[in-house]
PDB file of N, CA and C in Angstrom:
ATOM      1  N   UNK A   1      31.916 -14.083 -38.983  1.00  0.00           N
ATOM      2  CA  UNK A   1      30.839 -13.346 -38.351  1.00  0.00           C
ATOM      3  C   UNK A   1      29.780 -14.355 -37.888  1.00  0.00           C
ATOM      4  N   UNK A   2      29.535 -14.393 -36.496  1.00  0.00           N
ATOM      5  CA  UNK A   2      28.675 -15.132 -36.230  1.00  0.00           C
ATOM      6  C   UNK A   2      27.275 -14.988 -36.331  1.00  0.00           C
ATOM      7  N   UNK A   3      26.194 -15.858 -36.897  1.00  0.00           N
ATOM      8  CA  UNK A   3      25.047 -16.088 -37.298  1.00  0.00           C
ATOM      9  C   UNK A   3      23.842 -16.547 -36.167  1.00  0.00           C
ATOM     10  N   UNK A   4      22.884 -15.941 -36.235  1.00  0.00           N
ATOM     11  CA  UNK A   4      21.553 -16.815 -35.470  1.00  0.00           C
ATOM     12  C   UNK A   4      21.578 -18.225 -35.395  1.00  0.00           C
ATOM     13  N   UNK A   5      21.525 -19.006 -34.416  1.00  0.00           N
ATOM     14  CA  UNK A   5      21.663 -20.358 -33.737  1.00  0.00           C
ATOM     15  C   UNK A   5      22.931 -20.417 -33.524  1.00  0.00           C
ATOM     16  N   UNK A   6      24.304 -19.787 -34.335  1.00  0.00           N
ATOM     17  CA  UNK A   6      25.579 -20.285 -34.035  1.00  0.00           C
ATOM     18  C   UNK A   6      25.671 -20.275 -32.344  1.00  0.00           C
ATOM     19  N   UNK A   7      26.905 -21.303 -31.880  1.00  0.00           N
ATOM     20  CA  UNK A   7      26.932 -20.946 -30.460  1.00  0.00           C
ATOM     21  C   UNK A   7      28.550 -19.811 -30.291  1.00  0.00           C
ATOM     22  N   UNK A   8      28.427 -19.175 -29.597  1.00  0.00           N
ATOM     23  CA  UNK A   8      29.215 -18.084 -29.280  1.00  0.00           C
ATOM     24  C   UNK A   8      30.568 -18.313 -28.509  1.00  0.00           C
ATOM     25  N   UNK A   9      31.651 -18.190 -29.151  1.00  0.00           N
ATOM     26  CA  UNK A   9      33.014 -18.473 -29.515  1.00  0.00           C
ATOM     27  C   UNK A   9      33.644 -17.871 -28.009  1.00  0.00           C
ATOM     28  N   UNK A  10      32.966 -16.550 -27.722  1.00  0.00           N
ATOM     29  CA  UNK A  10      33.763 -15.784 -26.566  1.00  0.00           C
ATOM     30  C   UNK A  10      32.550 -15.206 -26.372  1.00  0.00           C
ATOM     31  N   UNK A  11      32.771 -14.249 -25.220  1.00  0.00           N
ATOM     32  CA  UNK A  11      31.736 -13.004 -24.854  1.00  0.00           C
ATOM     33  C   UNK A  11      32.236 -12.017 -25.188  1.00  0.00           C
ATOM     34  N   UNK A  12      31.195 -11.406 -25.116  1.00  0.00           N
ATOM     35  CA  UNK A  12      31.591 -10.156 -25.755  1.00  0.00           C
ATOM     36  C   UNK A  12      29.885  -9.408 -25.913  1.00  0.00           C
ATOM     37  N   UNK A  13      29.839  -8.283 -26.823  1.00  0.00           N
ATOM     38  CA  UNK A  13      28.723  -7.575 -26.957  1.00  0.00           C
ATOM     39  C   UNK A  13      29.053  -7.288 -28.600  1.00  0.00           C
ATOM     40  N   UNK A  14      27.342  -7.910 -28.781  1.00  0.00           N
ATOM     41  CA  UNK A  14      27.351  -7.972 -30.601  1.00  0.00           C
ATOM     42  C   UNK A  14      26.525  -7.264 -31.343  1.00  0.00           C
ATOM     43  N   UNK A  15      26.268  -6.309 -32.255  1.00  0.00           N
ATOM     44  CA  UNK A  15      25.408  -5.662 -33.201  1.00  0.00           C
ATOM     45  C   UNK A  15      24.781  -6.470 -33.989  1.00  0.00           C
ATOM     46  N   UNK A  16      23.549  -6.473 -33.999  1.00  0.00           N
ATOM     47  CA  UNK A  16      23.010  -7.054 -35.589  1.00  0.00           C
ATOM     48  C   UNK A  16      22.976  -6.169 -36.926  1.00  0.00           C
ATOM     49  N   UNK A  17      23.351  -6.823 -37.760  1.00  0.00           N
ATOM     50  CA  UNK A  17      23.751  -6.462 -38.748  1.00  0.00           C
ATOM     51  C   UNK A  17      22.245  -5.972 -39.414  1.00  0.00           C
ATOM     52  N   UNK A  18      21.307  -6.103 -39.296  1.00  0.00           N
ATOM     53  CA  UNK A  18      20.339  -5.779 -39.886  1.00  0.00           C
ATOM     54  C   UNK A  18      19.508  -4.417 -38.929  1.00  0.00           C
ATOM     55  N   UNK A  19      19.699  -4.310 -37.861  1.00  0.00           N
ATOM     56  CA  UNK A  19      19.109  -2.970 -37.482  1.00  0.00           C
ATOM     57  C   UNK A  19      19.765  -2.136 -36.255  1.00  0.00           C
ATOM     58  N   UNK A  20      21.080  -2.902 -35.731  1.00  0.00           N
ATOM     59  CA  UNK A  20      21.943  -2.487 -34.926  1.00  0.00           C
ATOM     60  C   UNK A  20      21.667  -3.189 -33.511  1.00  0.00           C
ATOM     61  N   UNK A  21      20.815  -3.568 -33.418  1.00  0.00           N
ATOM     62  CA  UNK A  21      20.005  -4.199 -32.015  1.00  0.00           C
ATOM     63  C   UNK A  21      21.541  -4.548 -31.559  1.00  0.00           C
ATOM     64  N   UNK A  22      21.439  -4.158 -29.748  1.00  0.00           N
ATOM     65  CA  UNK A  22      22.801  -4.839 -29.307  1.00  0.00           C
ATOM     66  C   UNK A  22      22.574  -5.862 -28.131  1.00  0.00           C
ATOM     67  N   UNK A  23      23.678  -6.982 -28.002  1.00  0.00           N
ATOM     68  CA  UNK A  23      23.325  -7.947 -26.801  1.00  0.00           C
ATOM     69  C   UNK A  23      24.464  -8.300 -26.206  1.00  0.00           C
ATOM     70  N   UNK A  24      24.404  -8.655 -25.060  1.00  0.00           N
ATOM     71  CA  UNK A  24      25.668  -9.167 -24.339  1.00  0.00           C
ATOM     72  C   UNK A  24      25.680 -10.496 -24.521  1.00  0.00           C
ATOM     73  N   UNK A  25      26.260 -11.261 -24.521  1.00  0.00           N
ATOM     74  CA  UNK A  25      26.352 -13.150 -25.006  1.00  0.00           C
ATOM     75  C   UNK A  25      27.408 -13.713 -24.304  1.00  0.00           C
ATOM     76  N   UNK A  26      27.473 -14.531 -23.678  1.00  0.00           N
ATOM     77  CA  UNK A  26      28.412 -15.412 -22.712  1.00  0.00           C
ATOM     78  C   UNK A  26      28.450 -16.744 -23.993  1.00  0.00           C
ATOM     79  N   UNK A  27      30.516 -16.576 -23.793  1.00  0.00           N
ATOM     80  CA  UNK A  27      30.551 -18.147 -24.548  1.00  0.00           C
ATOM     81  C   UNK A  27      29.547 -19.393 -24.078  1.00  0.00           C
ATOM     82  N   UNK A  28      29.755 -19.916 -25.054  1.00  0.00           N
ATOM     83  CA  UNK A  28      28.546 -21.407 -25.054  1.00  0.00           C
ATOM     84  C   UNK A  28      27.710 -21.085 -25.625  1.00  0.00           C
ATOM     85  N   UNK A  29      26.468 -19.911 -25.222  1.00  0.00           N
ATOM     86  CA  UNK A  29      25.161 -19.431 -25.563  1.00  0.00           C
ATOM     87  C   UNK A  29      25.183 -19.663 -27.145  1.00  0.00           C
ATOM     88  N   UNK A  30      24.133 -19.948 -27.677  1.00  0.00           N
ATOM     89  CA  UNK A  30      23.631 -20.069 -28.691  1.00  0.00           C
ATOM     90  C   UNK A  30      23.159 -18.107 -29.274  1.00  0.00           C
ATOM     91  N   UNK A  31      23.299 -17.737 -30.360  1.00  0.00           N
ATOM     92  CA  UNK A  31      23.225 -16.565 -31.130  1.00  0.00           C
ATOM     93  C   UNK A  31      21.779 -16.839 -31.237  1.00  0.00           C
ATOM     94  N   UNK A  32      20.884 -15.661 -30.642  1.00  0.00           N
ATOM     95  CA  UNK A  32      19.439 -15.491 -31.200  1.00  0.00           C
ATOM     96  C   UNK A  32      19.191 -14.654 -31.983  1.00  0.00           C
ATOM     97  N   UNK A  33      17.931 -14.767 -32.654  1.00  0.00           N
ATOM     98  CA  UNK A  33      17.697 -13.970 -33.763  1.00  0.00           C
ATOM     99  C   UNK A  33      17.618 -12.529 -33.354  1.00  0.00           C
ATOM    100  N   UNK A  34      17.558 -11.457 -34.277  1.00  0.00           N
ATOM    101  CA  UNK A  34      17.489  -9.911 -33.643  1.00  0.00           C
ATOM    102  C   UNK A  34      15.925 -10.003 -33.268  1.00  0.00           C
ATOM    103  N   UNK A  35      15.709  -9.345 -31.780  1.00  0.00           N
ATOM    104  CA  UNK A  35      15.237  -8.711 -31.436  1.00  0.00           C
ATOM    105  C   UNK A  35      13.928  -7.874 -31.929  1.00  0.00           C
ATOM    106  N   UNK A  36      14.607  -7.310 -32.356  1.00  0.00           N
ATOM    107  CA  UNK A  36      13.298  -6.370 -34.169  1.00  0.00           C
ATOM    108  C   UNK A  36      12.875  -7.395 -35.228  1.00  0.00           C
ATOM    109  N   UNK A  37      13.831  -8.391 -35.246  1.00  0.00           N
ATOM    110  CA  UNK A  37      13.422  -9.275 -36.430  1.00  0.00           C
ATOM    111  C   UNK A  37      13.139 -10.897 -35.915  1.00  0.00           C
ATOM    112  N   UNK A  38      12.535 -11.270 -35.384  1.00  0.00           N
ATOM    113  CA  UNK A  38      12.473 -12.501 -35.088  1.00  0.00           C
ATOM    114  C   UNK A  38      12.403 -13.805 -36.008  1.00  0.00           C
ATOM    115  N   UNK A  39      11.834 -13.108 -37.282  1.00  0.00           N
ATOM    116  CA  UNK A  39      11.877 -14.308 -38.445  1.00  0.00           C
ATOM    117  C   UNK A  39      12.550 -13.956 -39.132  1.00  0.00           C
ATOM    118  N   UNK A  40      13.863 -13.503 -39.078  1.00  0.00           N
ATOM    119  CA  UNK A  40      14.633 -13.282 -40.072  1.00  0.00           C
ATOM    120  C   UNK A  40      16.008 -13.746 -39.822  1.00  0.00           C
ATOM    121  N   UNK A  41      16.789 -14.750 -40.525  1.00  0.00           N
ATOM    122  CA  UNK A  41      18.028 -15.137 -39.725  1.00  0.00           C
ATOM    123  C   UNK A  41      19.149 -13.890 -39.562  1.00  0.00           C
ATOM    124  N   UNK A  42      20.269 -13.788 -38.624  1.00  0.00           N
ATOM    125  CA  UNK A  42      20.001 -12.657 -38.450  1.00  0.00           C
ATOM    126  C   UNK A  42      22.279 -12.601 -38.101  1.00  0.00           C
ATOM    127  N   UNK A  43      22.590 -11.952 -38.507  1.00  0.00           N
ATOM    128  CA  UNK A  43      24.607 -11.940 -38.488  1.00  0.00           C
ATOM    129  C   UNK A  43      24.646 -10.899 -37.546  1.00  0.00           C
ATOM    130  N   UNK A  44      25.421 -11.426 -36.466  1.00  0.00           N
ATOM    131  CA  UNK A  44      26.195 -10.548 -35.303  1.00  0.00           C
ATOM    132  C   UNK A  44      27.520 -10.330 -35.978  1.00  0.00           C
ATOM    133  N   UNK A  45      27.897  -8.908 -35.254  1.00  0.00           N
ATOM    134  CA  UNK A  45      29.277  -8.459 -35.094  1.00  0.00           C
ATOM    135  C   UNK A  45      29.649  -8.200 -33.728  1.00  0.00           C
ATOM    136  N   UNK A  46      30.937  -8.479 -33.913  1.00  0.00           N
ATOM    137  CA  UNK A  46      31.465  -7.663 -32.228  1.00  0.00           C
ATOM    138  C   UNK A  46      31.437  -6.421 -32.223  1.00  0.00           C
ATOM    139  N   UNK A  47      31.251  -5.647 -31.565  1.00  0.00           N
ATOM    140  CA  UNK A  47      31.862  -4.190 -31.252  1.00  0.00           C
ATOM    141  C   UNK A  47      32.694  -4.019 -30.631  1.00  0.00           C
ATOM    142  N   UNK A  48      33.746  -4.511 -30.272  1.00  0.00           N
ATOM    143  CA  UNK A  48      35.095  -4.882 -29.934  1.00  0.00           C
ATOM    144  C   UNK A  48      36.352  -5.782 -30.327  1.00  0.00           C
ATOM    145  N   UNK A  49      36.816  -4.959 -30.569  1.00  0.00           N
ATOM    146  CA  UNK A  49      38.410  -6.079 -31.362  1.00  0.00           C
ATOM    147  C   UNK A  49      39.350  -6.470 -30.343  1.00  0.00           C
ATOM    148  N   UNK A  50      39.583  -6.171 -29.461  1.00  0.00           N
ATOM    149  CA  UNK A  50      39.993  -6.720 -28.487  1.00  0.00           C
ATOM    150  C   UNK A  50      38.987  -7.559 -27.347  1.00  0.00           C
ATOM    151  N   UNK A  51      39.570  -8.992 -26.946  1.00  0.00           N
ATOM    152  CA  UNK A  51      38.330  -9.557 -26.196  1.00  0.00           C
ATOM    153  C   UNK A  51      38.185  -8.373 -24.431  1.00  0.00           C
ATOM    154  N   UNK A  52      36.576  -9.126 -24.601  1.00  0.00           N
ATOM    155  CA  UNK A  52      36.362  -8.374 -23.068  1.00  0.00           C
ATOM    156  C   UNK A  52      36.869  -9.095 -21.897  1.00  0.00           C
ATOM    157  N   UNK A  53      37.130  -8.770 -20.466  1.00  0.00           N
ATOM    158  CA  UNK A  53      37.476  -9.518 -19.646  1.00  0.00           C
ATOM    159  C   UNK A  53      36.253 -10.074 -19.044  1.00  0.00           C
ATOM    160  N   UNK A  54      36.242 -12.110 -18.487  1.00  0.00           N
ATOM    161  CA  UNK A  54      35.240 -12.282 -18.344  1.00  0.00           C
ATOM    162  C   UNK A  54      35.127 -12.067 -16.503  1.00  0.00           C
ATOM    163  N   UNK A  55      34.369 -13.024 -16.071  1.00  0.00           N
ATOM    164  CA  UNK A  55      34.100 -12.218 -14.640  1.00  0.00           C
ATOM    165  C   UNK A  55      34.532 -13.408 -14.180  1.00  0.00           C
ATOM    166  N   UNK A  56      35.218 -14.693 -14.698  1.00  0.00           N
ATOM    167  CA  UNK A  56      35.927 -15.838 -14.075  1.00  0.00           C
ATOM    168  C   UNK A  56      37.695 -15.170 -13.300  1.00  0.00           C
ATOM    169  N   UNK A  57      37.973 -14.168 -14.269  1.00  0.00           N
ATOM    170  CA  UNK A  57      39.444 -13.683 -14.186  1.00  0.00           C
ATOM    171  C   UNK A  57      39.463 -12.898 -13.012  1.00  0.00           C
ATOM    172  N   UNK A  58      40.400 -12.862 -12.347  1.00  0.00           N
ATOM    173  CA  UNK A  58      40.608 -12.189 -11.434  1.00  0.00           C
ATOM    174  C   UNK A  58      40.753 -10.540 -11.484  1.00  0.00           C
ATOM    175  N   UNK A  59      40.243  -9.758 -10.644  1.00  0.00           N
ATOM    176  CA  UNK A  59      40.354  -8.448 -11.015  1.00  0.00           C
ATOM    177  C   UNK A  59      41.743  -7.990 -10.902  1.00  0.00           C
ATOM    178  N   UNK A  60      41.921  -6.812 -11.846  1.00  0.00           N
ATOM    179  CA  UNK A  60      43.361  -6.232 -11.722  1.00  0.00           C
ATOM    180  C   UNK A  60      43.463  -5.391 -10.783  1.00  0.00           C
ATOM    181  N   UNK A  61      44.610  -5.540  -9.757  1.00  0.00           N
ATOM    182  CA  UNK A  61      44.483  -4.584  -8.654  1.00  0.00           C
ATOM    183  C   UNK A  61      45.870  -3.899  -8.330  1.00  0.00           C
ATOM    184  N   UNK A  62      46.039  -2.770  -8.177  1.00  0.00           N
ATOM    185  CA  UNK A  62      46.914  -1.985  -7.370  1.00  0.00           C
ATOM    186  C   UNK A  62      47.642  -2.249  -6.233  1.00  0.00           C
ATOM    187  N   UNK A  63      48.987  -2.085  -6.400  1.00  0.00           N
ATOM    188  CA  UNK A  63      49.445  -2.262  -5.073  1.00  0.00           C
ATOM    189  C   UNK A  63      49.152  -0.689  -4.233  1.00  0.00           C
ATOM    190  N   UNK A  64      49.088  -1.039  -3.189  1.00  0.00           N
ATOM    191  CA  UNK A  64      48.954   0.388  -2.022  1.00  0.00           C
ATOM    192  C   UNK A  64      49.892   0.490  -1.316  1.00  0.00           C
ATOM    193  N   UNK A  65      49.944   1.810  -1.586  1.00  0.00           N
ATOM    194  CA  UNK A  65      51.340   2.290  -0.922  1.00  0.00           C
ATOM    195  C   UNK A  65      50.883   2.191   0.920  1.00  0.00           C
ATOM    196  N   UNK A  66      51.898   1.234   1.524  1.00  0.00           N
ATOM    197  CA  UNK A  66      51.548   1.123   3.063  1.00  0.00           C
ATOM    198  C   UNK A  66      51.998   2.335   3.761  1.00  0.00           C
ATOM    199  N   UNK A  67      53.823   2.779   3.359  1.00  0.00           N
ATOM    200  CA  UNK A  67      54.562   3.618   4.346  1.00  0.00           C
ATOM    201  C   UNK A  67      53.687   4.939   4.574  1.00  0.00           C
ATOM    202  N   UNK A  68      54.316   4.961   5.681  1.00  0.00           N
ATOM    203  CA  UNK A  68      53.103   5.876   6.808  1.00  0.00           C
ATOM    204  C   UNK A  68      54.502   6.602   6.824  1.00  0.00           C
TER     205      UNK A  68
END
């Protein structure tokens, strides 16, 4: 479970464990403290168990039916 200052493994969107506060976080970024709690060190969770798709990946697309 990642912690305040840790830097962030993947993206994703995380709960704080201490009052639910939620944030979106791009890998690299450094974990800030909650929101509600600024002096308090502070444990994210994901709210997702499967990763999210990031916006580097190409979108998934449909083939279209051409015949006329």
């Amino acid at each position: 479970m990642p912690f305040s200052r840790e830097i962030n493994l993947k993206f994703g969107v995380y709960v704080s464990e201490c009052c639910g506060a939620e944030i979106v976080i791009v890998k690299g970024a450094r974990f800030p403290s909650c929101p509600n709690h600024l002096n308090w060190p502070t444990n994210w969770k994901s709210t997702v168990d499967e990763p999210i798709r990031e916006d580097t990946e190409p979108p998934l697309t449909k083939k279209r039916d051409t015949a006329a």
